[in-house]
PDB file of N, CA and C in Angstrom:
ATOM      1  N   UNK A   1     110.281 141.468  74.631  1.00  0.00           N
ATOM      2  CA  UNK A   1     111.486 140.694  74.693  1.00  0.00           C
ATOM      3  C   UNK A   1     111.137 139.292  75.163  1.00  0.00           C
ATOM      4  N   UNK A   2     112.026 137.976  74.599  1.00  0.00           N
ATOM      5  CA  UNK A   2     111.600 136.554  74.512  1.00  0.00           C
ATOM      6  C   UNK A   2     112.073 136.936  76.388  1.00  0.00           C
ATOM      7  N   UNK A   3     111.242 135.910  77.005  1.00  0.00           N
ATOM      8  CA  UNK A   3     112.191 135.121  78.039  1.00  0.00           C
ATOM      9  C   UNK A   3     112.892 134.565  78.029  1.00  0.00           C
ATOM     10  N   UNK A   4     114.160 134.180  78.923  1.00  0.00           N
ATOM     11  CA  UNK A   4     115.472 133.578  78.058  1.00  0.00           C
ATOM     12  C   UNK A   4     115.325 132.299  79.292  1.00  0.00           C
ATOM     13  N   UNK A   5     116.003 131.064  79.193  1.00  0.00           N
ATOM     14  CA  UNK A   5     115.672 130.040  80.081  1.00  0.00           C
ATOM     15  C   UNK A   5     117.091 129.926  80.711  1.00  0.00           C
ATOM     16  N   UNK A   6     117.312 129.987  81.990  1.00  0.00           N
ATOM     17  CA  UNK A   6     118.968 129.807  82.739  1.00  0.00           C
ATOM     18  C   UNK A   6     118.574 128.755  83.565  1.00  0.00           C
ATOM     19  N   UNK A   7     119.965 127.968  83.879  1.00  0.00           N
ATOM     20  CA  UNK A   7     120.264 127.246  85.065  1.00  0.00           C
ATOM     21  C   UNK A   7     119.373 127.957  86.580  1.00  0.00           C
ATOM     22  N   UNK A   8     119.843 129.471  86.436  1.00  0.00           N
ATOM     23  CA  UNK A   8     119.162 129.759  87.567  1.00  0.00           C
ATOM     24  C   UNK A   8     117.784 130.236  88.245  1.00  0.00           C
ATOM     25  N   UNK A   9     116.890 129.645  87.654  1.00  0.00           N
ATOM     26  CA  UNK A   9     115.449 129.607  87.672  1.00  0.00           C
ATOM     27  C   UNK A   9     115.207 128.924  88.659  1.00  0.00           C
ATOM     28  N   UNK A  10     114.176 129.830  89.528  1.00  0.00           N
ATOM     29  CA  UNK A  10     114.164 129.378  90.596  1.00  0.00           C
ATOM     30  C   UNK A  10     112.910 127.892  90.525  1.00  0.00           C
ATOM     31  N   UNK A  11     112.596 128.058  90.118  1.00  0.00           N
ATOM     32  CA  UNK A  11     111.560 126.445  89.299  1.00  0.00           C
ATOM     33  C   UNK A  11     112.612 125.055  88.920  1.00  0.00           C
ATOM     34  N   UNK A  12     112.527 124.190  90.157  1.00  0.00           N
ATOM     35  CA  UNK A  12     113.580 123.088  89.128  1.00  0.00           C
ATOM     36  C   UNK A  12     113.603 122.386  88.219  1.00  0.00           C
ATOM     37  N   UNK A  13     114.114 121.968  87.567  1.00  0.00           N
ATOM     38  CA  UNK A  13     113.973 121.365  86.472  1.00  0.00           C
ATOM     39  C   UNK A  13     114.126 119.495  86.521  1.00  0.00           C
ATOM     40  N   UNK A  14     113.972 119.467  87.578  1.00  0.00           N
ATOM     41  CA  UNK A  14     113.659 117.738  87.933  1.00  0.00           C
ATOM     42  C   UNK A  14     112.475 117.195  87.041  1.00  0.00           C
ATOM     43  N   UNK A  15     112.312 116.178  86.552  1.00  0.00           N
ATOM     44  CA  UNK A  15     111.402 115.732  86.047  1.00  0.00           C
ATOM     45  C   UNK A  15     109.687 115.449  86.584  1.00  0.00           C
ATOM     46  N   UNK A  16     109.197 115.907  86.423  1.00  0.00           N
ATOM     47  CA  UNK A  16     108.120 115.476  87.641  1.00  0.00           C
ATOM     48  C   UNK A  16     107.684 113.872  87.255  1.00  0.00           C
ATOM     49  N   UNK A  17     107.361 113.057  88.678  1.00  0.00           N
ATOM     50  CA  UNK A  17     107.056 112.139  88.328  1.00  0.00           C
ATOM     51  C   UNK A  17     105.580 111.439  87.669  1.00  0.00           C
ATOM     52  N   UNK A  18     105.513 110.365  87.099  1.00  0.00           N
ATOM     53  CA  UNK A  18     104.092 110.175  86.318  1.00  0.00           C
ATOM     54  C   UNK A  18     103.336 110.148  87.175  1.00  0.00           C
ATOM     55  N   UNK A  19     101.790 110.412  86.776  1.00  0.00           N
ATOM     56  CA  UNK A  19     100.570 110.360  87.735  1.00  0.00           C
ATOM     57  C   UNK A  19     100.412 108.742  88.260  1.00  0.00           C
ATOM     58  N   UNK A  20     100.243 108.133  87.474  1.00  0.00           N
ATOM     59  CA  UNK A  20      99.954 106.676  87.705  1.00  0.00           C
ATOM     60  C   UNK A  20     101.545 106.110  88.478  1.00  0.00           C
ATOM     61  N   UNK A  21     102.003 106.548  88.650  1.00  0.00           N
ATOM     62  CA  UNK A  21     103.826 105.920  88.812  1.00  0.00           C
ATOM     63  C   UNK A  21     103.880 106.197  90.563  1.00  0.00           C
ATOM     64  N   UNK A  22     103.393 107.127  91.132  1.00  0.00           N
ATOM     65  CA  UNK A  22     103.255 107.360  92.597  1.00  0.00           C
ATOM     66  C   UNK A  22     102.169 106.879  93.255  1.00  0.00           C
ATOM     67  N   UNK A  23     102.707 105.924  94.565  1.00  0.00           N
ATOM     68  CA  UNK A  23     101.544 105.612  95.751  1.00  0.00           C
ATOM     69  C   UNK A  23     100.820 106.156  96.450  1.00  0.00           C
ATOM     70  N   UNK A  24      99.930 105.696  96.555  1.00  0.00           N
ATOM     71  CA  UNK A  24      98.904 106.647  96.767  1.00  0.00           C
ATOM     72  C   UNK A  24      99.078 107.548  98.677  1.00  0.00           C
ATOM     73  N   UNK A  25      99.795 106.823  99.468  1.00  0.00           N
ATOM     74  CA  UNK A  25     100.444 107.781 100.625  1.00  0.00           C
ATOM     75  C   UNK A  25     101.769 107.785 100.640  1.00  0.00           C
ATOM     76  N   UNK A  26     102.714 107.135  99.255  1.00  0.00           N
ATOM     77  CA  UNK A  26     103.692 108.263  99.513  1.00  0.00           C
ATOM     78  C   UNK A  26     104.657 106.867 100.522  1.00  0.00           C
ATOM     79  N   UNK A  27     104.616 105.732 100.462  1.00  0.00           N
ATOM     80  CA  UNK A  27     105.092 105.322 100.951  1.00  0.00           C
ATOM     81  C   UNK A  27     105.475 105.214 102.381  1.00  0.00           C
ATOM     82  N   UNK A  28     104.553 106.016 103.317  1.00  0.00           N
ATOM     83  CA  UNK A  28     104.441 105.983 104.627  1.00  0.00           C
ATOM     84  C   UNK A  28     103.574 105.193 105.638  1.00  0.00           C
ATOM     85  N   UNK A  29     104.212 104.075 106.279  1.00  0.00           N
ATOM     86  CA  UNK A  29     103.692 103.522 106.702  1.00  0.00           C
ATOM     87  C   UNK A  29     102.644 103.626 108.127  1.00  0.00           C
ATOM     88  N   UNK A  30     103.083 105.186 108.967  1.00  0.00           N
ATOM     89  CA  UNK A  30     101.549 105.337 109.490  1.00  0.00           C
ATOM     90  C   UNK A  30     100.872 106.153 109.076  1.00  0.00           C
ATOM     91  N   UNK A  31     100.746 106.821 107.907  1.00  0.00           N
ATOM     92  CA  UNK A  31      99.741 107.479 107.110  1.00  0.00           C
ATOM     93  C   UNK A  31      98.636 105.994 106.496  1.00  0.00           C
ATOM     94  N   UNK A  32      99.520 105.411 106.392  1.00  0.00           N
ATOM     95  CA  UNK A  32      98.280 104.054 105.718  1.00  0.00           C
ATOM     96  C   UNK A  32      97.615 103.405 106.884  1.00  0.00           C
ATOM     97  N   UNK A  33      98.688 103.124 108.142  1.00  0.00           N
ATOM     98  CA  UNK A  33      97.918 102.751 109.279  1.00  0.00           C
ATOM     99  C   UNK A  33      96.618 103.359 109.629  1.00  0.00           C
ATOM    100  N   UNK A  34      96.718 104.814 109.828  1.00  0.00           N
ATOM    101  CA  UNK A  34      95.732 105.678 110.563  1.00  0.00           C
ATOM    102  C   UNK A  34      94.561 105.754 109.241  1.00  0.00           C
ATOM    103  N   UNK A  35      94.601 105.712 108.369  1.00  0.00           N
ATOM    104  CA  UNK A  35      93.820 105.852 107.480  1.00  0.00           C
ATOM    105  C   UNK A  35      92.872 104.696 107.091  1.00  0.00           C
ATOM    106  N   UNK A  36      93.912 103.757 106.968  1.00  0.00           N
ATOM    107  CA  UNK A  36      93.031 102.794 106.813  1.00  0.00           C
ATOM    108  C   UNK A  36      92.030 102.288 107.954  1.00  0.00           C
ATOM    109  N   UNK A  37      92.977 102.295 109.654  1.00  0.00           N
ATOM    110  CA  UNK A  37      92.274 101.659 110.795  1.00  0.00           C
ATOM    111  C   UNK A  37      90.572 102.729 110.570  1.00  0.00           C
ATOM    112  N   UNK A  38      91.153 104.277 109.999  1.00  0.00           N
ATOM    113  CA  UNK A  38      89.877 105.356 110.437  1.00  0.00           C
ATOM    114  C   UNK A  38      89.233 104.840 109.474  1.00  0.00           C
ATOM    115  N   UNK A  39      89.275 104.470 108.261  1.00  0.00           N
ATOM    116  CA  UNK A  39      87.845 104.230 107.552  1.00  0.00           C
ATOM    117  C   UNK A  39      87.133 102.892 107.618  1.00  0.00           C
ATOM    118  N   UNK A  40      88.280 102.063 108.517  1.00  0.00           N
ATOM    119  CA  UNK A  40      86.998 100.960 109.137  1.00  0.00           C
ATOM    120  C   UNK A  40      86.500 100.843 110.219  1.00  0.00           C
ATOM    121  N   UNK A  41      87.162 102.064 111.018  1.00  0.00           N
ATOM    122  CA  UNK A  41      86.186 102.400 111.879  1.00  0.00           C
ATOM    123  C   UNK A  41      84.971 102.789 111.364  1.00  0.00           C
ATOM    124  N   UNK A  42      85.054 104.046 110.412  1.00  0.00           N
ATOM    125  CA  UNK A  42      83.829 104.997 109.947  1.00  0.00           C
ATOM    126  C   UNK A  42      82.717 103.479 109.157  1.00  0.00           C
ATOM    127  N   UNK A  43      83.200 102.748 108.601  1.00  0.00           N
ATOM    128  CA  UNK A  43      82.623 101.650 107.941  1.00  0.00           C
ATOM    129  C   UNK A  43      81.785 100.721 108.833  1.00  0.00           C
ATOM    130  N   UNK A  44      82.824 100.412 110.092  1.00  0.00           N
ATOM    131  CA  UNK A  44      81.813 100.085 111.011  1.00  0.00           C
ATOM    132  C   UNK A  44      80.961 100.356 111.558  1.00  0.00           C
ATOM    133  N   UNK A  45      81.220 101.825 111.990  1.00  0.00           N
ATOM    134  CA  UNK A  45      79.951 102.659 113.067  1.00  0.00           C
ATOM    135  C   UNK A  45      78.910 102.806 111.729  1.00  0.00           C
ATOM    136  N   UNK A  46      79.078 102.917 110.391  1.00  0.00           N
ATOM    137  CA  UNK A  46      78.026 103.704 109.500  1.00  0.00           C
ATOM    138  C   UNK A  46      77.151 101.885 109.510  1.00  0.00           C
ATOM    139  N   UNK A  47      78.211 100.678 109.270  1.00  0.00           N
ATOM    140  CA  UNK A  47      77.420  99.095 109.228  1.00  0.00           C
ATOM    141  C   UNK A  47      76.230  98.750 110.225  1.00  0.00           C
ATOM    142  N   UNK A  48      76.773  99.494 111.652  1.00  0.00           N
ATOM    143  CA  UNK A  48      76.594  98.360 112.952  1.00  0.00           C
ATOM    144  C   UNK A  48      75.166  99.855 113.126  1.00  0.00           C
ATOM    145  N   UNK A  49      75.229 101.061 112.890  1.00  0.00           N
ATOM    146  CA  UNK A  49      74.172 101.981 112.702  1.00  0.00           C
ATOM    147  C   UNK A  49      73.124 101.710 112.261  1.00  0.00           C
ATOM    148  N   UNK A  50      73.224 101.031 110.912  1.00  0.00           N
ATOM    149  CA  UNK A  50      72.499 100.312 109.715  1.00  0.00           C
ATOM    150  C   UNK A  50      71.076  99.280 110.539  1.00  0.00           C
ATOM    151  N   UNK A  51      72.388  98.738 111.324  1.00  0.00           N
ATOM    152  CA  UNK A  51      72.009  96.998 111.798  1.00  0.00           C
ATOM    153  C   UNK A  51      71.398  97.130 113.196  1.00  0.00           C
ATOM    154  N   UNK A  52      71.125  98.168 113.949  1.00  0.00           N
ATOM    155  CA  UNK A  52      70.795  98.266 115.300  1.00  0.00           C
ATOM    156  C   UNK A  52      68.900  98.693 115.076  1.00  0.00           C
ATOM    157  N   UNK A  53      68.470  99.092 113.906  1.00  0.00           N
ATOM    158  CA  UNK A  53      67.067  98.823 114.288  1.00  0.00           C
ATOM    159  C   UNK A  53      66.503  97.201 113.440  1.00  0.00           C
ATOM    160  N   UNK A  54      67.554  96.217 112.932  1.00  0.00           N
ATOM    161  CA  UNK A  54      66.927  95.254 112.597  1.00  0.00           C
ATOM    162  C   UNK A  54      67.143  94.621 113.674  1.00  0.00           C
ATOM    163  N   UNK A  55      67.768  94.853 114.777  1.00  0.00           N
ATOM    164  CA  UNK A  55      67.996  94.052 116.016  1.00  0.00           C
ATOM    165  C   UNK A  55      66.767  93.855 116.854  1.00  0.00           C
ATOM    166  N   UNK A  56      65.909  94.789 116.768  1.00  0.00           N
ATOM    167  CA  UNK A  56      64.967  95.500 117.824  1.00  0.00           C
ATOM    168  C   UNK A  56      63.545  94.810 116.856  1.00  0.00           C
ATOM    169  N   UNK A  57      64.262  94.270 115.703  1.00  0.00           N
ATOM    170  CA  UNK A  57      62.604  93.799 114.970  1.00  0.00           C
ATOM    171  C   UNK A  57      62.038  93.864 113.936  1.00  0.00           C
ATOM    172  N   UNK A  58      62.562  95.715 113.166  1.00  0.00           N
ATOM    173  CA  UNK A  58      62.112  96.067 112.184  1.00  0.00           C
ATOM    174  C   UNK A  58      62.913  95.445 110.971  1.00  0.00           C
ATOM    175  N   UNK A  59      61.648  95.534 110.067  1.00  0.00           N
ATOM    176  CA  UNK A  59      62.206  95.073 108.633  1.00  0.00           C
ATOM    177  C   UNK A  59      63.108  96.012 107.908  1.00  0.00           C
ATOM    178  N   UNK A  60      64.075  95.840 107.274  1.00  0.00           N
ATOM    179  CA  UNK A  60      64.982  96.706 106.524  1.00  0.00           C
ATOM    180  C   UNK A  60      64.387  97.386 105.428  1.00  0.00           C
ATOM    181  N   UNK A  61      64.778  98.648 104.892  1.00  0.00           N
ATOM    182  CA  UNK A  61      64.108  99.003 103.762  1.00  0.00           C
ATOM    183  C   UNK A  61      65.022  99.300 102.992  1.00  0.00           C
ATOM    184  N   UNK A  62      65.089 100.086 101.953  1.00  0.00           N
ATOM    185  CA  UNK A  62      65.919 100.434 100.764  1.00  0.00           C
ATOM    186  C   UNK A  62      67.088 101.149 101.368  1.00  0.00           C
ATOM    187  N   UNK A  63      67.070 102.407 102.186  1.00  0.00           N
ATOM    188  CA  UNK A  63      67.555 102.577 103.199  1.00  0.00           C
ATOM    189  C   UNK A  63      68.564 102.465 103.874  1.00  0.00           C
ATOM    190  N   UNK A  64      67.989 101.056 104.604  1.00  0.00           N
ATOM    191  CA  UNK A  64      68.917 100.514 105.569  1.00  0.00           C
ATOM    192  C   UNK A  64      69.619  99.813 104.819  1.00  0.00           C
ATOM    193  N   UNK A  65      69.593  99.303 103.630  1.00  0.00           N
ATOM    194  CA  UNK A  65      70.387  98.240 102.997  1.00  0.00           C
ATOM    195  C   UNK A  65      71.291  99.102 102.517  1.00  0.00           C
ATOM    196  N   UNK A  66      70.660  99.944 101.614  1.00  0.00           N
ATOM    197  CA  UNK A  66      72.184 100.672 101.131  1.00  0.00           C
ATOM    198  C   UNK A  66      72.869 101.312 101.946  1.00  0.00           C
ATOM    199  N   UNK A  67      72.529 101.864 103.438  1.00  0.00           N
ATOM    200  CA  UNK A  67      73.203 102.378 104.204  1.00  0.00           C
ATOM    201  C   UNK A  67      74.220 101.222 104.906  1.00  0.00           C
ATOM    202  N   UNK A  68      73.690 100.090 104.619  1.00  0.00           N
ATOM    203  CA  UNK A  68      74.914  98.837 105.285  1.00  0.00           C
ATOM    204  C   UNK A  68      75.992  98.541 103.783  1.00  0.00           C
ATOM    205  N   UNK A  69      75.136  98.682 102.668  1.00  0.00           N
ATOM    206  CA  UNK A  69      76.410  98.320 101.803  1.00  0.00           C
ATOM    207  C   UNK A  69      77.570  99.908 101.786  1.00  0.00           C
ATOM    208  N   UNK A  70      76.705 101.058 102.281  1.00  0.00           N
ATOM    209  CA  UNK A  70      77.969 101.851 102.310  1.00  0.00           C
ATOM    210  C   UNK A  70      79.027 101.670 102.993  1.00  0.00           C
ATOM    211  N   UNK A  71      78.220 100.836 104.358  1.00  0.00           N
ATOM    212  CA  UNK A  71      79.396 100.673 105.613  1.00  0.00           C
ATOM    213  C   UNK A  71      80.262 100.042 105.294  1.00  0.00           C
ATOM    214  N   UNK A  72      79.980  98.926 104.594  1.00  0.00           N
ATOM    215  CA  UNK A  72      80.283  97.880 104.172  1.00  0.00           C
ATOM    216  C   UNK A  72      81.907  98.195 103.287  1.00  0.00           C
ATOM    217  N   UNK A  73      81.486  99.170 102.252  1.00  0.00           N
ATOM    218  CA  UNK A  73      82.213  99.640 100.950  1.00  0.00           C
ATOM    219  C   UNK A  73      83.631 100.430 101.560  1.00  0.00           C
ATOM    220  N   UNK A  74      83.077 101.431 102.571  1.00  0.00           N
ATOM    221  CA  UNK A  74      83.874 102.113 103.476  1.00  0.00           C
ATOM    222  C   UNK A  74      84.643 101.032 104.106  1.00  0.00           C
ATOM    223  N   UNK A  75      84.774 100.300 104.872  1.00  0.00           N
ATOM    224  CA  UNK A  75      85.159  99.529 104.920  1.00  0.00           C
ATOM    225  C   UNK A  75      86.617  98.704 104.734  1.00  0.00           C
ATOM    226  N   UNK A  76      85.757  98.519 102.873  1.00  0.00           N
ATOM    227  CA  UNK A  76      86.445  97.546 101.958  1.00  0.00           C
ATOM    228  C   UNK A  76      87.908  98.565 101.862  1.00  0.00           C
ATOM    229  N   UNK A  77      87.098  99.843 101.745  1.00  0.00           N
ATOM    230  CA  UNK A  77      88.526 100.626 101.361  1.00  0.00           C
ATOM    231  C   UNK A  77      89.493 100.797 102.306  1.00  0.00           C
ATOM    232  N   UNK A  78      88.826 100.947 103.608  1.00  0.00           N
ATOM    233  CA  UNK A  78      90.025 100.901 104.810  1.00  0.00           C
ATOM    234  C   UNK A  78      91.345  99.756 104.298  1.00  0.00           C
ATOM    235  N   UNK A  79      90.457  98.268 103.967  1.00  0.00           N
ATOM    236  CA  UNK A  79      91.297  97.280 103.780  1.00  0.00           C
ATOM    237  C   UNK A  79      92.479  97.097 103.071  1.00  0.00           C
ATOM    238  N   UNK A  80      91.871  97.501 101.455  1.00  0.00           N
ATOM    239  CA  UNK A  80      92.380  98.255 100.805  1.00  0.00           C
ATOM    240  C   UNK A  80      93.884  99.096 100.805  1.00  0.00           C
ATOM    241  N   UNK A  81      93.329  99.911 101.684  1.00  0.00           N
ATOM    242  CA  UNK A  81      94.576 101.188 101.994  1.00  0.00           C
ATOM    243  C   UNK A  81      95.539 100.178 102.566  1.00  0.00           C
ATOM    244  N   UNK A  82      94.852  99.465 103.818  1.00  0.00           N
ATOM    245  CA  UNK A  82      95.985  98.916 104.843  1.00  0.00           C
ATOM    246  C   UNK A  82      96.971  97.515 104.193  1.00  0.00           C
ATOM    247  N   UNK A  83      96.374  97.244 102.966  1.00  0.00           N
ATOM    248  CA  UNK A  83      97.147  95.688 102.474  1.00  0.00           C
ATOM    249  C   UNK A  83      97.854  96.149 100.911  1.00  0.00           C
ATOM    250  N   UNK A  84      96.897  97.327 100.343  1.00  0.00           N
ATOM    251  CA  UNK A  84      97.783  97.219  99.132  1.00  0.00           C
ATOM    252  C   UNK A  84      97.738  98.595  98.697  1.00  0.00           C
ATOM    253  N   UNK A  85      98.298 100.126  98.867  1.00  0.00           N
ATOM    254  CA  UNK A  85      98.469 100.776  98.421  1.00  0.00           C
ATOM    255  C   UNK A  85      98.374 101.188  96.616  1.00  0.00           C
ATOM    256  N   UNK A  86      97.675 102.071  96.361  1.00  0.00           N
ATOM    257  CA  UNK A  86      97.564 102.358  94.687  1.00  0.00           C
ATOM    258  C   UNK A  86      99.141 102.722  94.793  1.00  0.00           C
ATOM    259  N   UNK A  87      99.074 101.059  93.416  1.00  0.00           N
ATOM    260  CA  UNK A  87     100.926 101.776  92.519  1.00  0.00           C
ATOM    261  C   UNK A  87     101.673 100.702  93.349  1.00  0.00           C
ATOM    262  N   UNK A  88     101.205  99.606  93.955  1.00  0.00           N
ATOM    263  CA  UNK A  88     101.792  98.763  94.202  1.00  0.00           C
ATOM    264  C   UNK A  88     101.855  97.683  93.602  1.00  0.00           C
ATOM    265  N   UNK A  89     101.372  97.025  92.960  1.00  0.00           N
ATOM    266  CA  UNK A  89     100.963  96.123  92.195  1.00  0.00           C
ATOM    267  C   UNK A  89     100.765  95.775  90.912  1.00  0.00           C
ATOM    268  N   UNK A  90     101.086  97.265  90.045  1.00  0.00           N
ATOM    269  CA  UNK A  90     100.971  97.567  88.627  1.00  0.00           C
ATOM    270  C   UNK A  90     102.075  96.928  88.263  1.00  0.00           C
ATOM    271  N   UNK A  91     102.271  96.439  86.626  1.00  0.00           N
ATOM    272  CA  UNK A  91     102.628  96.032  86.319  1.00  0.00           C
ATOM    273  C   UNK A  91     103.775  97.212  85.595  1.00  0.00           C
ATOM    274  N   UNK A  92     104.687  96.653  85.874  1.00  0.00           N
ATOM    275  CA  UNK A  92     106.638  97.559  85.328  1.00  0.00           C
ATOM    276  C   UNK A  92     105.973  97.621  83.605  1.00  0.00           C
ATOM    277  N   UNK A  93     107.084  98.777  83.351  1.00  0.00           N
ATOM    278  CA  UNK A  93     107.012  99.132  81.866  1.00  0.00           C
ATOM    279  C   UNK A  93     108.064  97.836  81.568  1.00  0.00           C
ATOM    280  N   UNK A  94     108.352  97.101  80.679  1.00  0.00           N
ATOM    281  CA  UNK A  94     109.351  95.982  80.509  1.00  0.00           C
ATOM    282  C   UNK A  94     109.694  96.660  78.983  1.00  0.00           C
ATOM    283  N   UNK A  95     111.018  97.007  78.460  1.00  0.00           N
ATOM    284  CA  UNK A  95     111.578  97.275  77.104  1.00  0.00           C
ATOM    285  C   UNK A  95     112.515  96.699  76.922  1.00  0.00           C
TER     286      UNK A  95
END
């Protein structure tokens, strides 16, 4: 026997919204705080980690550099989170 489709399904029938059409926290402003302040923290401690044996003398190696551009990157994204949320800035459907 078909399944038959009713009003009373417990599944709603709201539209779900588009993938690209929602921000990326949802519009909450200390979910972006804490997130963003934590990954420039993590960006810093992984940067200033990087940078504490060129202090002491040694030459950097492959290493240490990419371990400062991670800090670095980490970082960028804290910034990121905290100034411009994904889905803020896209451009409107215009018809």
């Amino acid at each position: 026997m078909a399944a038959s489709t009713s009003s009373s399904s417990p599944v709603s029938s709201a539209p779900a919204a588009a993938p690209g059409k929602t921000s990326l926290m949802g519009g909450c402003l200390s979910c972006r705080l804490l997130s963003g302040m934590g990954l420039l923290g993590a960006g810093g401690y992984v940067y200033w980690t990087a940078r504490r044996p060129m202090r002491r003398g040694y030459a950097p190696g492959p290493g240490t550099i990419f371990q400062m551009v991670v800090g670095i990157s980490i970082a960028c994204w804290g910034i990121i989170i905290l100034v411009d949320p994904a889905g803020k800035n896209h451009p409107t459907d215009s018809k």
